[in-house]
N, C-alpha and C. Protein backbone atom coordinates (compact mmCIF):
# COMPACT_ATOMS: atom_id res chain seq x y z
N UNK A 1 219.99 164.62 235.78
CA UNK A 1 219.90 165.78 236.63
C UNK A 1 218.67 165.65 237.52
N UNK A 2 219.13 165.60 238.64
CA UNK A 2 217.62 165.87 240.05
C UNK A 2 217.28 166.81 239.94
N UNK A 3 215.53 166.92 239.94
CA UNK A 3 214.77 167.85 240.09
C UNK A 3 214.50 168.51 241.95
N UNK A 4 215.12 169.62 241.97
CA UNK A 4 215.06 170.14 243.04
C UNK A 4 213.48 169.99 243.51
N UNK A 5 213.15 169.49 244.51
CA UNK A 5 212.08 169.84 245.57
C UNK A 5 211.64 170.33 246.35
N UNK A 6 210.22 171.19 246.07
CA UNK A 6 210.21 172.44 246.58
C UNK A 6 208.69 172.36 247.28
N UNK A 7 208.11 173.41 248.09
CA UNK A 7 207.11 173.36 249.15
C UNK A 7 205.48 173.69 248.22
N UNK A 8 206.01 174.20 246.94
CA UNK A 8 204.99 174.43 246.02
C UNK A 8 204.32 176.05 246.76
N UNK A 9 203.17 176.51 245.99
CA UNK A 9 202.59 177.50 246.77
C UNK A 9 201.75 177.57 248.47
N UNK A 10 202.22 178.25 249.11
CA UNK A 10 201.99 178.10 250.38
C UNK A 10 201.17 179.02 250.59
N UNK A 11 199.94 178.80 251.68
CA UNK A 11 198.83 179.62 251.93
C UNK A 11 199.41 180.75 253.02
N UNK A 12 199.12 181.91 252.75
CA UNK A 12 199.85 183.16 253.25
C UNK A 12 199.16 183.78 254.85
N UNK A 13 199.49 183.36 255.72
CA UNK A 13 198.39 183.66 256.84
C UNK A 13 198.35 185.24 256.81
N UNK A 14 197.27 186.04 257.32
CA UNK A 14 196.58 187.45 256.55
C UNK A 14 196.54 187.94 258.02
N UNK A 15 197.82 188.59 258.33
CA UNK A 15 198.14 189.42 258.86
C UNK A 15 199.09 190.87 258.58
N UNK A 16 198.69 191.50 259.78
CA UNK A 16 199.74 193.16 258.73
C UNK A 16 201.13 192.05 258.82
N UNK A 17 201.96 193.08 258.05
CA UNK A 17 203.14 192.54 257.48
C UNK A 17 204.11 193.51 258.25
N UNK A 18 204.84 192.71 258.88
CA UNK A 18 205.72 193.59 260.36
C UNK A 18 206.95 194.69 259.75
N UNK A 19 207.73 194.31 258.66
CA UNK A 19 208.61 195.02 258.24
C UNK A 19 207.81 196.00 257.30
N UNK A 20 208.66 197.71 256.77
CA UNK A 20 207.62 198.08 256.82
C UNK A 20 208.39 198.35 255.28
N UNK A 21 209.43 197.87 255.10
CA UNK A 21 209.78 197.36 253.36
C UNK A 21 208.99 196.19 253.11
N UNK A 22 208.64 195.44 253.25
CA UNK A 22 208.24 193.87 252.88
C UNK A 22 206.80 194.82 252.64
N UNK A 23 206.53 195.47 253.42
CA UNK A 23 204.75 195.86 253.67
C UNK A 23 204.29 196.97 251.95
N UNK A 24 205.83 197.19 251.70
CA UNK A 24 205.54 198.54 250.34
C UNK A 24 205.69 197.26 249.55
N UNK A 25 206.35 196.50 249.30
CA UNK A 25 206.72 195.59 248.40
C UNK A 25 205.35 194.52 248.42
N UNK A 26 204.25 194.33 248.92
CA UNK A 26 203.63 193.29 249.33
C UNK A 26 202.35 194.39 248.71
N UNK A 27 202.29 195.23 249.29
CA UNK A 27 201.44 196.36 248.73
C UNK A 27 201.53 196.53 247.07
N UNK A 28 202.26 196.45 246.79
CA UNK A 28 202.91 196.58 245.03
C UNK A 28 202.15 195.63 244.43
N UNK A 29 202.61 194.61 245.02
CA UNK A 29 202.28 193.60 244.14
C UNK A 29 201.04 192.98 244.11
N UNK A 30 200.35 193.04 245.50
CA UNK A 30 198.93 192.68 245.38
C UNK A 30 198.19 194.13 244.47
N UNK A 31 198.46 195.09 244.57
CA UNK A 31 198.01 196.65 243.99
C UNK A 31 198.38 195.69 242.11
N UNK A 32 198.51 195.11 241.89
CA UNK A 32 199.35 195.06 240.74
C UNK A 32 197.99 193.65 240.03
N UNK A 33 198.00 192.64 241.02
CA UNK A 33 197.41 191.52 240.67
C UNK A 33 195.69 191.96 241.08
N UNK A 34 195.50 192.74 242.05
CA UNK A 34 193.86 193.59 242.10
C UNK A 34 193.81 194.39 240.76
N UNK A 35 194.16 195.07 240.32
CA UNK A 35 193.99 196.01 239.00
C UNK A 35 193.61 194.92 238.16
N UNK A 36 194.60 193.73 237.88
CA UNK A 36 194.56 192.81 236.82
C UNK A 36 193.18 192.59 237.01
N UNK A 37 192.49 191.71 238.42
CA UNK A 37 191.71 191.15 238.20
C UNK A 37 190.04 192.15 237.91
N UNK A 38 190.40 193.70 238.60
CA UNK A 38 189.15 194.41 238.10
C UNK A 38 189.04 194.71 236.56
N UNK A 39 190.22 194.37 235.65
CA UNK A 39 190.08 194.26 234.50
C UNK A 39 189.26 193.06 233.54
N UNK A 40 189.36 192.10 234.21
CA UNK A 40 189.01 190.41 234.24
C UNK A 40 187.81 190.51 234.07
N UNK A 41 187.58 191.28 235.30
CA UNK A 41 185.89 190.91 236.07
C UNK A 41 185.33 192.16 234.76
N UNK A 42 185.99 193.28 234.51
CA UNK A 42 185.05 193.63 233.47
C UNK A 42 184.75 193.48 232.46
N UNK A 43 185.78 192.49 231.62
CA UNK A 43 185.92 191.96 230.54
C UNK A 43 184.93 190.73 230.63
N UNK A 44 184.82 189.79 231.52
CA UNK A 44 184.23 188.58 231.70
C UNK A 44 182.37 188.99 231.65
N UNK A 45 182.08 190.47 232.65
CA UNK A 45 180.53 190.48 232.84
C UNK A 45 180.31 191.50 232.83
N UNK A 46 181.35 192.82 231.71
CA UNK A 46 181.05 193.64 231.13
C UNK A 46 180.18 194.69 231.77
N UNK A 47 180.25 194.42 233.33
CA UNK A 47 179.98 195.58 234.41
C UNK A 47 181.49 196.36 234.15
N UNK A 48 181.05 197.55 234.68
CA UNK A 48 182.03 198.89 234.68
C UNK A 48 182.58 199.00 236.43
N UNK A 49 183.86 198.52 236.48
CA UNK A 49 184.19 198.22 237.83
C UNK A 49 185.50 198.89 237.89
N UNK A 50 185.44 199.47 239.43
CA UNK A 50 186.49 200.29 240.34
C UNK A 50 187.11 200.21 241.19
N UNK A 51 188.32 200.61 241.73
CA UNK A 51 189.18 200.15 242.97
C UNK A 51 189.34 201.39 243.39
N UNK A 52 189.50 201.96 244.63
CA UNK A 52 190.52 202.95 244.86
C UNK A 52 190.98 202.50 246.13
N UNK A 53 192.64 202.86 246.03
CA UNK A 53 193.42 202.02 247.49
C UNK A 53 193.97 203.64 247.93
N UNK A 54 194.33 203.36 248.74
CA UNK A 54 195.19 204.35 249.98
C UNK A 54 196.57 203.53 250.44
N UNK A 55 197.55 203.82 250.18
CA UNK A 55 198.94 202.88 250.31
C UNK A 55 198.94 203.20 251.94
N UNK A 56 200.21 202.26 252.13
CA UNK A 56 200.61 202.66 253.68
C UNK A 56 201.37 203.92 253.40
N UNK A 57 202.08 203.88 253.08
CA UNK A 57 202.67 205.57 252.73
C UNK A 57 201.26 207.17 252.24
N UNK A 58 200.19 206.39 252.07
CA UNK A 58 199.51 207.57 252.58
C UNK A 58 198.87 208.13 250.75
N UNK A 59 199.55 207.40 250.00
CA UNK A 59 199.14 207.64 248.61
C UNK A 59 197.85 207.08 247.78
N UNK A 60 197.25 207.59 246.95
CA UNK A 60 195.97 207.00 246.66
C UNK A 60 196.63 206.48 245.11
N UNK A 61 195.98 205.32 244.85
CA UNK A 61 195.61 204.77 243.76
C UNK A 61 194.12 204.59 243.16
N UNK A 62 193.93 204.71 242.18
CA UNK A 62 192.68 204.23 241.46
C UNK A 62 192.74 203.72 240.24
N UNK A 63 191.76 202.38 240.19
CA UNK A 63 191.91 201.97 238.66
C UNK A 63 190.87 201.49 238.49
N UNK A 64 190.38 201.66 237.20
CA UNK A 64 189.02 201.38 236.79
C UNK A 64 188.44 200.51 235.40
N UNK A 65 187.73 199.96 235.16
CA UNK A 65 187.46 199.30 233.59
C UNK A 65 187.36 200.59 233.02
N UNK A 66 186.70 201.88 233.13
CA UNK A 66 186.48 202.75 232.65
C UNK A 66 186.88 204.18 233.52
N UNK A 67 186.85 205.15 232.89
CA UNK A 67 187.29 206.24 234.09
C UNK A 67 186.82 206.12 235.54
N UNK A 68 187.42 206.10 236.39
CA UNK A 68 186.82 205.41 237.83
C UNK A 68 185.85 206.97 238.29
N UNK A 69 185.92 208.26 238.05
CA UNK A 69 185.07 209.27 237.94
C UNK A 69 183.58 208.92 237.21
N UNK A 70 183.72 208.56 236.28
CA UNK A 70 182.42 208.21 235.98
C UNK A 70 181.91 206.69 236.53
N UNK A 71 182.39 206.17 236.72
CA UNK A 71 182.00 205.06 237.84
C UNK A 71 181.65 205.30 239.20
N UNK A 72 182.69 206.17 239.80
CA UNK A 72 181.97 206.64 240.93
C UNK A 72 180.68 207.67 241.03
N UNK A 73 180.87 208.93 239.66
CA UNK A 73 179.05 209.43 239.45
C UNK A 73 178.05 208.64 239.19
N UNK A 74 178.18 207.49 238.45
CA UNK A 74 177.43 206.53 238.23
C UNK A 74 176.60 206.05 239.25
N UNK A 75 177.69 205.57 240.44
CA UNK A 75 177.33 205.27 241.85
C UNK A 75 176.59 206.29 242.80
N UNK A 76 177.42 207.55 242.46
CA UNK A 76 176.35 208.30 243.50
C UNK A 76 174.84 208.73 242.67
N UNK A 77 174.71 208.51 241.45
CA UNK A 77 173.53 209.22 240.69
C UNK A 77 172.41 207.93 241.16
N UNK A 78 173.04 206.43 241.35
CA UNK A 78 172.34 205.51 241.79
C UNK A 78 171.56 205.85 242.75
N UNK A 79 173.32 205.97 243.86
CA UNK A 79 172.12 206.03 245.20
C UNK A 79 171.62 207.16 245.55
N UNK A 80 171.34 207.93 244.84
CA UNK A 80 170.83 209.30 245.39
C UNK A 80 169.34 209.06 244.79
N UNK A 81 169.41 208.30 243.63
CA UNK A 81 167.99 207.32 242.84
C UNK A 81 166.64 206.95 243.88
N UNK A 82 168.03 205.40 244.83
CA UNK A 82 167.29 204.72 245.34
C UNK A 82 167.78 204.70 246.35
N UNK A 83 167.73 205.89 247.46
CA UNK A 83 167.60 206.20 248.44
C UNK A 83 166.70 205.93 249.44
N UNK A 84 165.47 205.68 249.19
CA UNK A 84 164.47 204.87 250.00
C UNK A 84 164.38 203.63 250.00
N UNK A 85 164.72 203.05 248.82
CA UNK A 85 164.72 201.68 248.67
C UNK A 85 166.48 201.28 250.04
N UNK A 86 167.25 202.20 249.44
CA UNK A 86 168.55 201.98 250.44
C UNK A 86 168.08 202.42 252.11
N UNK A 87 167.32 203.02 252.17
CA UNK A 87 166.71 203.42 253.90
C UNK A 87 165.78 202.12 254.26
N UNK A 88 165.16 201.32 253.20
CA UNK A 88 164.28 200.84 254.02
C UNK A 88 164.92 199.05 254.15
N UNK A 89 165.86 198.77 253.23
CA UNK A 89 166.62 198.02 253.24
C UNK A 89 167.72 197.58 254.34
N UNK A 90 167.96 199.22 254.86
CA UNK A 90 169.23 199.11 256.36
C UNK A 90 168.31 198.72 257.12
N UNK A 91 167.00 199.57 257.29
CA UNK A 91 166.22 199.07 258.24
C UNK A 91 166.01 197.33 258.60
N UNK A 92 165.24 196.74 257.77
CA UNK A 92 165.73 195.55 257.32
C UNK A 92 166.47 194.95 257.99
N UNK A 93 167.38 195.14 257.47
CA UNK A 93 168.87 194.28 258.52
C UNK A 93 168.92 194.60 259.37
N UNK A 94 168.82 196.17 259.66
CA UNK A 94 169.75 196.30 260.81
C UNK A 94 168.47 196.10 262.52
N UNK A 95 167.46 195.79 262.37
CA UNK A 95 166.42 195.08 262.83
C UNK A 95 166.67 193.14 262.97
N UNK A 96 167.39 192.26 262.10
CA UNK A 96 167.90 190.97 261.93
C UNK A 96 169.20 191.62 262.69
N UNK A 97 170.05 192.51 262.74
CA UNK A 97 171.83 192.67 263.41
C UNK A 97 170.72 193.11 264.71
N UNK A 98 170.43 193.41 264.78
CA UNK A 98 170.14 193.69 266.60
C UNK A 98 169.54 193.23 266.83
N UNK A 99 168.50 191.87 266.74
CA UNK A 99 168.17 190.56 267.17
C UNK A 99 169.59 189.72 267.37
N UNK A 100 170.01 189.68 266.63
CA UNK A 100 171.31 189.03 266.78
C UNK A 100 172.33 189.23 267.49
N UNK A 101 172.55 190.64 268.09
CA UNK A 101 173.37 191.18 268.93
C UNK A 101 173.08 190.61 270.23
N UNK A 102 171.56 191.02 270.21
CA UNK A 102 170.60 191.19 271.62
C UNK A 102 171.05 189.57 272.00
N UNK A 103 170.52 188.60 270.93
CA UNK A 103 170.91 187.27 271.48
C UNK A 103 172.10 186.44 271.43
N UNK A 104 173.10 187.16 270.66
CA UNK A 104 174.61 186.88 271.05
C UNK A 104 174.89 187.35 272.68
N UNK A 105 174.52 188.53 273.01
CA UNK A 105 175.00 188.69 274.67
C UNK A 105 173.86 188.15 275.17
N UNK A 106 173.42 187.67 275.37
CA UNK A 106 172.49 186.80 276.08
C UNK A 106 173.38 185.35 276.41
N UNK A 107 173.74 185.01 275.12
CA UNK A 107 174.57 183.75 274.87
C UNK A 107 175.54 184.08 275.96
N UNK A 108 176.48 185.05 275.84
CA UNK A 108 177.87 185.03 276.29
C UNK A 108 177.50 185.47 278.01
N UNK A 109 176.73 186.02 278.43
CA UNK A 109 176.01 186.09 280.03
C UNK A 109 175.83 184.72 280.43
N UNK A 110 175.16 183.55 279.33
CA UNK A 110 174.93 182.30 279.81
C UNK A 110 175.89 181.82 280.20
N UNK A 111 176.97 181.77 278.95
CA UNK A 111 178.47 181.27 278.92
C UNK A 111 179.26 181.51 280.46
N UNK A 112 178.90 182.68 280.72
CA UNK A 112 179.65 183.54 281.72
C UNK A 112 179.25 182.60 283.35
N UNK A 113 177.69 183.05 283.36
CA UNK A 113 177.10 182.28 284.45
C UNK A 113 177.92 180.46 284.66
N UNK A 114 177.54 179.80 283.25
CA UNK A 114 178.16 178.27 283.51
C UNK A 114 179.62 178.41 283.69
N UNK A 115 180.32 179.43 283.54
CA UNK A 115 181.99 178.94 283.62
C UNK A 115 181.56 179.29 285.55
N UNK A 116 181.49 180.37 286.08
CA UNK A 116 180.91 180.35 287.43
C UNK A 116 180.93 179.68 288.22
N UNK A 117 179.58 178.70 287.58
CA UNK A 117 178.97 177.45 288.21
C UNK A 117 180.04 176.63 288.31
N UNK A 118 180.55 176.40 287.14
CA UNK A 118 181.76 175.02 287.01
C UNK A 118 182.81 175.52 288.08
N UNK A 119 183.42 176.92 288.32
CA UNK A 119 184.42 176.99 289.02
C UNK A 119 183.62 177.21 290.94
N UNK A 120 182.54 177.28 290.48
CA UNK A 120 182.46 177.40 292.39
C UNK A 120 182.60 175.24 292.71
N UNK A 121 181.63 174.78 291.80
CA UNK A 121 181.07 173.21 291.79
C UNK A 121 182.20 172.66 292.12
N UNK A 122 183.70 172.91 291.21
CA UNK A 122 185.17 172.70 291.41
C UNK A 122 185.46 172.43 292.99
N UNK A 123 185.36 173.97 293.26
CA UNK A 123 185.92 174.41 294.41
C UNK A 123 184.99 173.80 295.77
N UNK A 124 184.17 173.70 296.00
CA UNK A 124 183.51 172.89 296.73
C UNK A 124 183.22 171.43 296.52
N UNK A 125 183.47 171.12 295.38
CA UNK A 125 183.05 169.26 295.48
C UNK A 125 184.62 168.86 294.61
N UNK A 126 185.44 169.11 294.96
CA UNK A 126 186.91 168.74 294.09
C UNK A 126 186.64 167.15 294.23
N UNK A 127 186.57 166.74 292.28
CA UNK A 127 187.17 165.77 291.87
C UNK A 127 185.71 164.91 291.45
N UNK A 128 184.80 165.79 291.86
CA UNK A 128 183.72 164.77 291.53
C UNK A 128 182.80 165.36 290.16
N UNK A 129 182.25 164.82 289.74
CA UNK A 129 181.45 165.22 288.24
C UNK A 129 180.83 166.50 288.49
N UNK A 130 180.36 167.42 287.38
CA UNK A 130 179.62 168.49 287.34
C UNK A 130 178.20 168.06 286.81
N UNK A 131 177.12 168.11 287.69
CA UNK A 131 175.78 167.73 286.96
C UNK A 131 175.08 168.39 285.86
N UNK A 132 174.59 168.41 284.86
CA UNK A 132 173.93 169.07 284.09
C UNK A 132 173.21 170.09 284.77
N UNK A 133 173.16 171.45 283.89
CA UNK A 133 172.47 172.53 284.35
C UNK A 133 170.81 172.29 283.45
N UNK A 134 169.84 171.84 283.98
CA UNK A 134 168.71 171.07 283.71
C UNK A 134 168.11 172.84 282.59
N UNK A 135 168.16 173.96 283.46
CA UNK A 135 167.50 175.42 283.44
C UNK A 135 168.63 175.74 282.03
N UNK A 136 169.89 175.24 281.95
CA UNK A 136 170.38 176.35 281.49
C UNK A 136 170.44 175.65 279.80
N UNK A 137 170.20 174.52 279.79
CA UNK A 137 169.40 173.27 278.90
C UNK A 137 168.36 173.85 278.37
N UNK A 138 167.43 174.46 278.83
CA UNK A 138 166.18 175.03 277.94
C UNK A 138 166.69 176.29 277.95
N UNK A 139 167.16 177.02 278.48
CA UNK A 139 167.93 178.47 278.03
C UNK A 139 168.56 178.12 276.28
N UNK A 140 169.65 177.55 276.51
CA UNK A 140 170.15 177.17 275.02
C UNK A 140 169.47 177.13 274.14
N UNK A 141 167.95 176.07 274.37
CA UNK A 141 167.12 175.68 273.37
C UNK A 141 166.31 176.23 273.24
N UNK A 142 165.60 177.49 273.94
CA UNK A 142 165.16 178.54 273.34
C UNK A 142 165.94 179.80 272.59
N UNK A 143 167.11 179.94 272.93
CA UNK A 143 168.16 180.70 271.94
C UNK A 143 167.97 180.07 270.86
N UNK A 144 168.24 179.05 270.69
CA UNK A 144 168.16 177.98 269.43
C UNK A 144 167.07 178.61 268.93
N UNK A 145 166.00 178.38 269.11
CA UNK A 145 164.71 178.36 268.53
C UNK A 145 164.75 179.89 268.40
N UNK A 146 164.83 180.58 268.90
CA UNK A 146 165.06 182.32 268.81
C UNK A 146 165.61 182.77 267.41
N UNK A 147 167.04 181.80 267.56
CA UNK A 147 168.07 181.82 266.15
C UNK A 147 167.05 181.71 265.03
N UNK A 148 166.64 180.62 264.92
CA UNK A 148 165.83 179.82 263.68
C UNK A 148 165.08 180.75 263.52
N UNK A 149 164.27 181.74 264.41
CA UNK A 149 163.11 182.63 263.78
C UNK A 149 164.13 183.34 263.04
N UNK A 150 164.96 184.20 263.57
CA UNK A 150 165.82 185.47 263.18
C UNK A 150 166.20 184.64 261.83
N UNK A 151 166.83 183.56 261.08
CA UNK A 151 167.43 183.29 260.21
C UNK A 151 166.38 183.33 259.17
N UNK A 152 165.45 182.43 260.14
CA UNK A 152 164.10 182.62 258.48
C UNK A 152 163.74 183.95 258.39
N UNK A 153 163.72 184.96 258.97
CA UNK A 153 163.32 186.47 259.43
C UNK A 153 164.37 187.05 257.96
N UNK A 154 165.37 186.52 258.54
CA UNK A 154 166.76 187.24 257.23
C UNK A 154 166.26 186.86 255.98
N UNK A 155 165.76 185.27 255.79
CA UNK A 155 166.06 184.91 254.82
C UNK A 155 164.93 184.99 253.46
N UNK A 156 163.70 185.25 254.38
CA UNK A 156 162.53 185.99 253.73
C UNK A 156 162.62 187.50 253.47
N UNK A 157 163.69 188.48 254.22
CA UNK A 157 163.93 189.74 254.11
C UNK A 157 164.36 189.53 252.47
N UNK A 158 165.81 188.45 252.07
CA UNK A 158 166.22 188.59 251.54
C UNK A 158 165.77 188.00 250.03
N UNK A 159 164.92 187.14 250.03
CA UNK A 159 164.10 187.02 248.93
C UNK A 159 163.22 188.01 248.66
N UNK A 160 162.45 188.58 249.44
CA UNK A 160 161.40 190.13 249.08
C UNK A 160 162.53 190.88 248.05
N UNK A 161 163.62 190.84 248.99
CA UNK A 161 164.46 191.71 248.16
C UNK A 161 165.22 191.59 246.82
N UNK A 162 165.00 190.20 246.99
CA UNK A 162 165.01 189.75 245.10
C UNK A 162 163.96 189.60 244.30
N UNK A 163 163.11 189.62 244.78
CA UNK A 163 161.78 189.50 244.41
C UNK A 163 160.97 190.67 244.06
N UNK A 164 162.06 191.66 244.37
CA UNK A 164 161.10 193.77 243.76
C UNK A 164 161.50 193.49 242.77
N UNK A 165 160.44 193.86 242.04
CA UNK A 165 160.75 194.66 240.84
C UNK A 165 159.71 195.66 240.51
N UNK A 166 159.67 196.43 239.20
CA UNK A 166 158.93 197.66 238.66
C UNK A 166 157.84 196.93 237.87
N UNK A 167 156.25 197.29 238.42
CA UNK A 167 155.61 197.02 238.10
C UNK A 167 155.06 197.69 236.87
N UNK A 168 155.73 198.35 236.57
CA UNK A 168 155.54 199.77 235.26
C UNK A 168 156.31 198.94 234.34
N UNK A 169 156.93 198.83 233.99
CA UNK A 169 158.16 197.79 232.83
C UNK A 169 157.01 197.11 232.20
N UNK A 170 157.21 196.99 231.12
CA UNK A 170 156.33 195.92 230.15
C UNK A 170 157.65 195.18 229.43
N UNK A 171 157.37 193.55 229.69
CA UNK A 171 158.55 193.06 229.15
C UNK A 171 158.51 193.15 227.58
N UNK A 172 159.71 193.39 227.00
CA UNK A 172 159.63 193.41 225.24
C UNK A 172 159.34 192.01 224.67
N UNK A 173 158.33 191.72 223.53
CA UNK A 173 158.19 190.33 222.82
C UNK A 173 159.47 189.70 222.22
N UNK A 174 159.46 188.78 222.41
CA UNK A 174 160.73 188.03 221.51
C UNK A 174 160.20 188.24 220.13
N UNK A 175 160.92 187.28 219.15
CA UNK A 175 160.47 187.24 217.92
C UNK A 175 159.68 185.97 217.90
N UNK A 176 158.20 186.43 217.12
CA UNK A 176 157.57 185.36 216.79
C UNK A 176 156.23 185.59 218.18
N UNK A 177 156.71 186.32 218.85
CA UNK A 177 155.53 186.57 220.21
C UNK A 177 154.47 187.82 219.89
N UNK A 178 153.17 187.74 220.30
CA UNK A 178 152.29 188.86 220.12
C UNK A 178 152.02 189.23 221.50
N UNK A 179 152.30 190.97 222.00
CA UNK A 179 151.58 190.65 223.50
C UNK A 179 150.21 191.85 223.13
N UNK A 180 149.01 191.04 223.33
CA UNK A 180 148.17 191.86 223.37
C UNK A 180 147.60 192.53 224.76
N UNK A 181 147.28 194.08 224.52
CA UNK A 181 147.00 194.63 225.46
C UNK A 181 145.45 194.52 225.53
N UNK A 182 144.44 194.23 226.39
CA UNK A 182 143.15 194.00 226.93
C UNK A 182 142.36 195.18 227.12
């Protein structure tokens, strides 16, 4: 007996889903294999973890390792905690996102200017080479260099920010350790 041959699992390109049966049925079943895995993830690292979906039909689901109510008070008793630490943190970024904005349209003005250049250069010298833009050469390479601050900028944000902790905490001794106080 031949073994039928088949395409095996195929990678699903992640777009809405046009029919709007396929879309309840597709909804089901990922709603079905997400639950599984917030069960997984709490079993595996014994964090207390939550979902809540909104169907296309307009219906809510929620599922939780534990009552998703006390998961979500949990969450707001947090951040209502560390509310400054959460204000000074957006700040933070959102200081690295608008460096980054500022010099993404900068980029795309450059972009804009050289397509320009190339179509006037076209239109007046048809058929012959486009010379390097000498100016727009150190434009790039100071963006460049702009980038590199902003990334180390992020990336020192983001170690500080692993790097808090409570200077009040006294760590507990293992066994066999003495910590004397001075």
């Amino acid at each position: 007996m031949e073994r039928k041959i088949s395409r095996g699992r195929q990678k699903i390109e992640m777009k809405l889903v046009e029919s709007k049966d396929a879309r309840y049925v597709t909804f089901s079943k990922r709603k079905k294999s997400l639950f599984k895995k917030v069960d997984e993830l709490s079993i595996l690292v014994g964090a207390d973890v939550g979902v809540i979906l909104s169907s296309p039909s307009e219906k809510m689901y929620s599922h939780g390792s534990t009552s998703i109510e006390k998961i979500i008070d949990k969450f707001f008793e947090w951040k209502r905690d560390n509310s400054q630490i959460d204000d000074q943190a957006n700040l933070g970024k959102s200081n690295v996102f608008h460096a980054f904005d500022d010099l993404h349209e900068e980029l795309q003005v450059l972009n804009e200017q050289q397509k320009s250049r190339k179509r006037r250069y076209r239109i007046l010298y048809p058929g012959s080479e486009i010379s390097s833009d000498k100016h727009r050469l150190e434009q790039l390479v100071a963006i460049k260099l702009r980038l590199d601050e902003i990334k180390k900028e992020a990336k020192s944000y983001m170690l500080a920010e692993r790097l808090k902790f409570d200077l009040n905490v006294v760590p507990e001794a293992n066994e066999g350790e003495d910590y004397e106080i001075h």
